[in-house]
Protein backbone atom coordinates (compact mmCIF):
# COMPACT_ATOMS: atom_id res chain seq x y z
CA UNK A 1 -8.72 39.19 0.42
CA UNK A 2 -9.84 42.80 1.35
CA UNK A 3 -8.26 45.79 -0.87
CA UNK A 4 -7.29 48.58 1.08
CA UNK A 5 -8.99 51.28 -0.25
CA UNK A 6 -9.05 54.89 -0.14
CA UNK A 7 -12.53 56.44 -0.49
CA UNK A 8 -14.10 60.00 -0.08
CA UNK A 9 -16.71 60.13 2.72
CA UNK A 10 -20.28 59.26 2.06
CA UNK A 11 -22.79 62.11 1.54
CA UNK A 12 -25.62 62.89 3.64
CA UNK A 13 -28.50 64.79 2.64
CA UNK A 14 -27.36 67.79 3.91
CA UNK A 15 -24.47 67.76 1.77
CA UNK A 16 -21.49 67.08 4.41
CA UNK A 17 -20.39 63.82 5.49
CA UNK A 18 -22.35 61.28 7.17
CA UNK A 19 -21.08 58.28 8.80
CA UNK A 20 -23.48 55.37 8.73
CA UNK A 21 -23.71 52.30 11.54
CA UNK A 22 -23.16 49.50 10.32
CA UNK A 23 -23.21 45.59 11.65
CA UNK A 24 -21.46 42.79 10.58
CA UNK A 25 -23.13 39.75 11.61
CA UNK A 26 -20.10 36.34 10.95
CA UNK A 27 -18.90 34.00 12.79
CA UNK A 28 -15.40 34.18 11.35
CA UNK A 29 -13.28 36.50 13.50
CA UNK A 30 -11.23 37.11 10.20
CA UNK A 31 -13.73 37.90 7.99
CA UNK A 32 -15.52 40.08 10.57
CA UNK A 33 -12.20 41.70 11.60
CA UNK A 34 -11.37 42.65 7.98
CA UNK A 35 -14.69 43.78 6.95
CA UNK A 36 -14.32 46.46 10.08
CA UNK A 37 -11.03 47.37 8.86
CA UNK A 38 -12.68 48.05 5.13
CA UNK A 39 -15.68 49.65 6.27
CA UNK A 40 -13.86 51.83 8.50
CA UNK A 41 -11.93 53.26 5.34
CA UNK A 42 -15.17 54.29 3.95
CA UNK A 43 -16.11 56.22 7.14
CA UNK A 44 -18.77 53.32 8.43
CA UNK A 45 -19.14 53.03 11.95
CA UNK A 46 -19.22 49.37 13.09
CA UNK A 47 -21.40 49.20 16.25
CA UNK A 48 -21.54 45.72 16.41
CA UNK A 49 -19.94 42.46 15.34
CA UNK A 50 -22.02 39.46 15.96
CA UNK A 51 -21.14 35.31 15.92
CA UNK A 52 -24.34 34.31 16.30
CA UNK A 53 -27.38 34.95 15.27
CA UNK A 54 -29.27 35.75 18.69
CA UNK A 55 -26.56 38.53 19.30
CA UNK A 56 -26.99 39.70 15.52
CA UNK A 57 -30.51 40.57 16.52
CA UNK A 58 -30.05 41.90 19.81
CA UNK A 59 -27.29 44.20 18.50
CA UNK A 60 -29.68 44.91 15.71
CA UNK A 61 -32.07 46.26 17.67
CA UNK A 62 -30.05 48.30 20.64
CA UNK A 63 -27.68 49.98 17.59
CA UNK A 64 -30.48 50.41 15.01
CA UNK A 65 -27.64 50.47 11.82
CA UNK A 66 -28.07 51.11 8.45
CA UNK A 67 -26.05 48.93 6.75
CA UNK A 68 -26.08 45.17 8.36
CA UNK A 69 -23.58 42.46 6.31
CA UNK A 70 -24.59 39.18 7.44
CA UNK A 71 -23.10 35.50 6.61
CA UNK A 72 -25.62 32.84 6.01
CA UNK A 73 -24.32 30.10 8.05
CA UNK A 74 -23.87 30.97 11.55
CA UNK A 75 -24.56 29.12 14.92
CA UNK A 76 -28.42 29.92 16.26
CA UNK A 77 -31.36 30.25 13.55
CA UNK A 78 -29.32 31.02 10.34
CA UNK A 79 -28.55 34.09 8.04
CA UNK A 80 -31.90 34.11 6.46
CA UNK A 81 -33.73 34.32 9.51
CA UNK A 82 -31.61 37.36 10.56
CA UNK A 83 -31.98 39.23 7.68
CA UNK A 84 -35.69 38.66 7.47
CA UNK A 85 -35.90 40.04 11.19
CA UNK A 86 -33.76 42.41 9.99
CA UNK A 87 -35.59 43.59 6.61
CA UNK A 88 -39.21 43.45 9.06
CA UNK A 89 -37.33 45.82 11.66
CA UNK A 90 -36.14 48.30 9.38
CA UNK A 91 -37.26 48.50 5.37
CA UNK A 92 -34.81 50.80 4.39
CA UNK A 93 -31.46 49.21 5.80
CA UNK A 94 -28.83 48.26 3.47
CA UNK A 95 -28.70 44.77 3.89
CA UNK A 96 -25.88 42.63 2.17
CA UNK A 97 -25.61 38.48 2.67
CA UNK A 98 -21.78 37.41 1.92
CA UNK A 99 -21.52 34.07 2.10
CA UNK A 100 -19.38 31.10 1.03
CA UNK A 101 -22.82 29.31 -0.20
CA UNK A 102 -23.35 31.19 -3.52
CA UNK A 103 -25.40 28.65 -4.83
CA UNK A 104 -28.87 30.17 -7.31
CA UNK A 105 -30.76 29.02 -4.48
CA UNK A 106 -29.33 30.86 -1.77
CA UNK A 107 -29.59 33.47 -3.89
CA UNK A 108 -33.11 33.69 -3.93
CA UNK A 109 -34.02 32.48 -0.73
CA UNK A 110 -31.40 35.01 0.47
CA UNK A 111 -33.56 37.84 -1.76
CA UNK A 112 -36.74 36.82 -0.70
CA UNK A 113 -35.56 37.23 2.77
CA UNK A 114 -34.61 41.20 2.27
CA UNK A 115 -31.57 41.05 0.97
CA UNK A 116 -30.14 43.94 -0.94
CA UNK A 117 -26.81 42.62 -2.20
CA UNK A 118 -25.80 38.48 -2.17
CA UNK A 119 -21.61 38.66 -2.24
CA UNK A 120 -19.30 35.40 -2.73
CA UNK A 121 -17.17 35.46 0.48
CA UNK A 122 -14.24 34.39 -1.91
CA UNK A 123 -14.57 37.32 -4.65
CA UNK A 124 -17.28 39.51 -3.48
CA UNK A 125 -15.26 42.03 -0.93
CA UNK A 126 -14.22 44.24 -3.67
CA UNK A 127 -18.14 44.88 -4.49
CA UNK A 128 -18.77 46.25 -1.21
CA UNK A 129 -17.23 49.82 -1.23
CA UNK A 130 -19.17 50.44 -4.09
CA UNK A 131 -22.51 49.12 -3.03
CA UNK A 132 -22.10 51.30 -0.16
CA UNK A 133 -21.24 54.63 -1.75
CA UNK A 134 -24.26 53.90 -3.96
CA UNK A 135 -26.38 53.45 -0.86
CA UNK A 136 -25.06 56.83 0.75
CA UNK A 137 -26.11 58.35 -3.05
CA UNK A 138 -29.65 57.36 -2.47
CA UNK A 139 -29.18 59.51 0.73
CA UNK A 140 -28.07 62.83 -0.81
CA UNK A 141 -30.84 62.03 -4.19
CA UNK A 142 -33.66 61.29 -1.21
């Protein structure tokens, strides 16, 4: 599902590398689990992974991360109620839904919400390298 790629290290501002926290917020040990193993290649820290959404907030908030990839059906609240609490908590986070609901509507309500980025679980893992190198551009251009 996941291509194993190998990328350069993101930019910081500064110019040298800069490794970025991320969370991944599924309750799908696979999917979480492989999405670790990806964004490691690309230099990410993962400082949390999260089954629920109560301990996608709490991890939210004690890790502060950047980037936070969060599935739309999970036990507790939901997906769109993280990401809202997430968007509120921290404006500029990179926040990307992937989800096996990629339905126009979930779309949207998953935009409204805060949502950066809304990936297809079954084709979207390929996008994600890229969206993040893009986001550690906007660091270097900022």
């Amino acid at each position: 599902m996941l291509q194993r790629l190998a990328l350069h290290k993101l930019g910081g501002m500064d110019g040298r590398s800069r490794t970025f926290r991320a969370l991944i917020a599924d309750d799908t040990p696979l999917i979480s689990h492989r999405l670790k193993s990806a964004l490691s290649e690309l230099d990410v820290e993962v400082v949390g992974l999260a089954s629920d959404s109560d301990e996608a907030i709490k991890l939210f908030d004690e890790h502060e991360p950047e980037i936070a990839i969060v599935d739309l059906r999970m036990p507790g609240s939901g997906g769109l109620d993280v990401v809202k609490t997430f968007r509120r908590r921290n404006p500029t986070a990179l926040l990307i839904v992937l989800t096996i609901s990629d339905s126009p509507e979930f779309e949207a309500r998953s935009r409204e919400a805060g949502a950066d980025h809304f990936l297809d679980k079954r084709s979207g893992f390929t996008a994600i390298p890229e969206i993040i190198r893009s986001f550690g551009s906007s660091f270097r251009a900022g």
